[in-house]
Protein backbone atom coordinates (compact mmCIF):
# COMPACT_ATOMS: atom_id res chain seq x y z
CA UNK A 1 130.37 83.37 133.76
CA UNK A 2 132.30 86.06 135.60
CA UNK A 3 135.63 87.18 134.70
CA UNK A 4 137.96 89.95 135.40
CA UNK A 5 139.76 92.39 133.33
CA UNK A 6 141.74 95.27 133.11
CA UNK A 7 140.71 98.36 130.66
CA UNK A 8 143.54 100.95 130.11
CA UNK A 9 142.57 104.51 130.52
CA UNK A 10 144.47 107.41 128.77
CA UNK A 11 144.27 110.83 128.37
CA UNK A 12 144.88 111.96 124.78
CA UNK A 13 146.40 115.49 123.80
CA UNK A 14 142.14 117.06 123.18
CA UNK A 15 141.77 116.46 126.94
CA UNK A 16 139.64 113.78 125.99
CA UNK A 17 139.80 110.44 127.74
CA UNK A 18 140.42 106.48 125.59
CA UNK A 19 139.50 103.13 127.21
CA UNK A 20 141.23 100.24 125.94
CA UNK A 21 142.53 96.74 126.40
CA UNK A 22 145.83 94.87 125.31
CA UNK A 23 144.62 92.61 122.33
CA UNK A 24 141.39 93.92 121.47
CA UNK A 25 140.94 96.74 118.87
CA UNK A 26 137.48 98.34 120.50
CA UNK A 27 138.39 101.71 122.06
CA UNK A 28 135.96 103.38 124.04
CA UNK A 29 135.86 107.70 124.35
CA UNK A 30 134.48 109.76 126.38
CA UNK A 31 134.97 113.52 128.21
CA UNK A 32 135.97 111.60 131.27
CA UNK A 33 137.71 108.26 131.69
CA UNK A 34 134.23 107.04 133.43
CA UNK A 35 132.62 107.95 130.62
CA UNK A 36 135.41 106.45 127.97
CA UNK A 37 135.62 103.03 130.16
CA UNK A 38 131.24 102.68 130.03
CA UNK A 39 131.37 103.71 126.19
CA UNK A 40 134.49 100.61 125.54
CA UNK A 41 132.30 98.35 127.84
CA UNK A 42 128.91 99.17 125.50
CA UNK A 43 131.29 98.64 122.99
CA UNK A 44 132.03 94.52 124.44
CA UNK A 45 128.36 94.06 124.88
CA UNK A 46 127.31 94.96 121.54
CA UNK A 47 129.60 92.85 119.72
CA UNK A 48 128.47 89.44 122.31
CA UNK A 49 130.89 90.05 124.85
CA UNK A 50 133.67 88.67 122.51
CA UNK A 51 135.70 91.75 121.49
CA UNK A 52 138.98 90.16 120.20
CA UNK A 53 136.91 87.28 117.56
């Protein structure tokens, strides 16, 4: 099943970068927000693509 979604990117005060989502409590980090959105989204696949259960 496809479905789309939005992940919020944000740069916190280290520089750093933190993907989220409204709802869910995974946050994804990374040096850039690339690499923060692929870490959240590795994040969603190792919990079975169900983040918010």
């Amino acid at each position: 099943m496809n479905r789309a979604t939005t992940i919020r990117l944000e740069r916190v005060e280290d520089g750093a970068w933190r993907a989220t989502q409204p709802d869910v409590e995974l946050v994804g980090r990374g040096a850039t927000a690339a690499r923060a959105a692929a870490n959240y989204c590795e994040l969603v696949a190792e919990t079975g693509g169900s983040p918010g259960t």
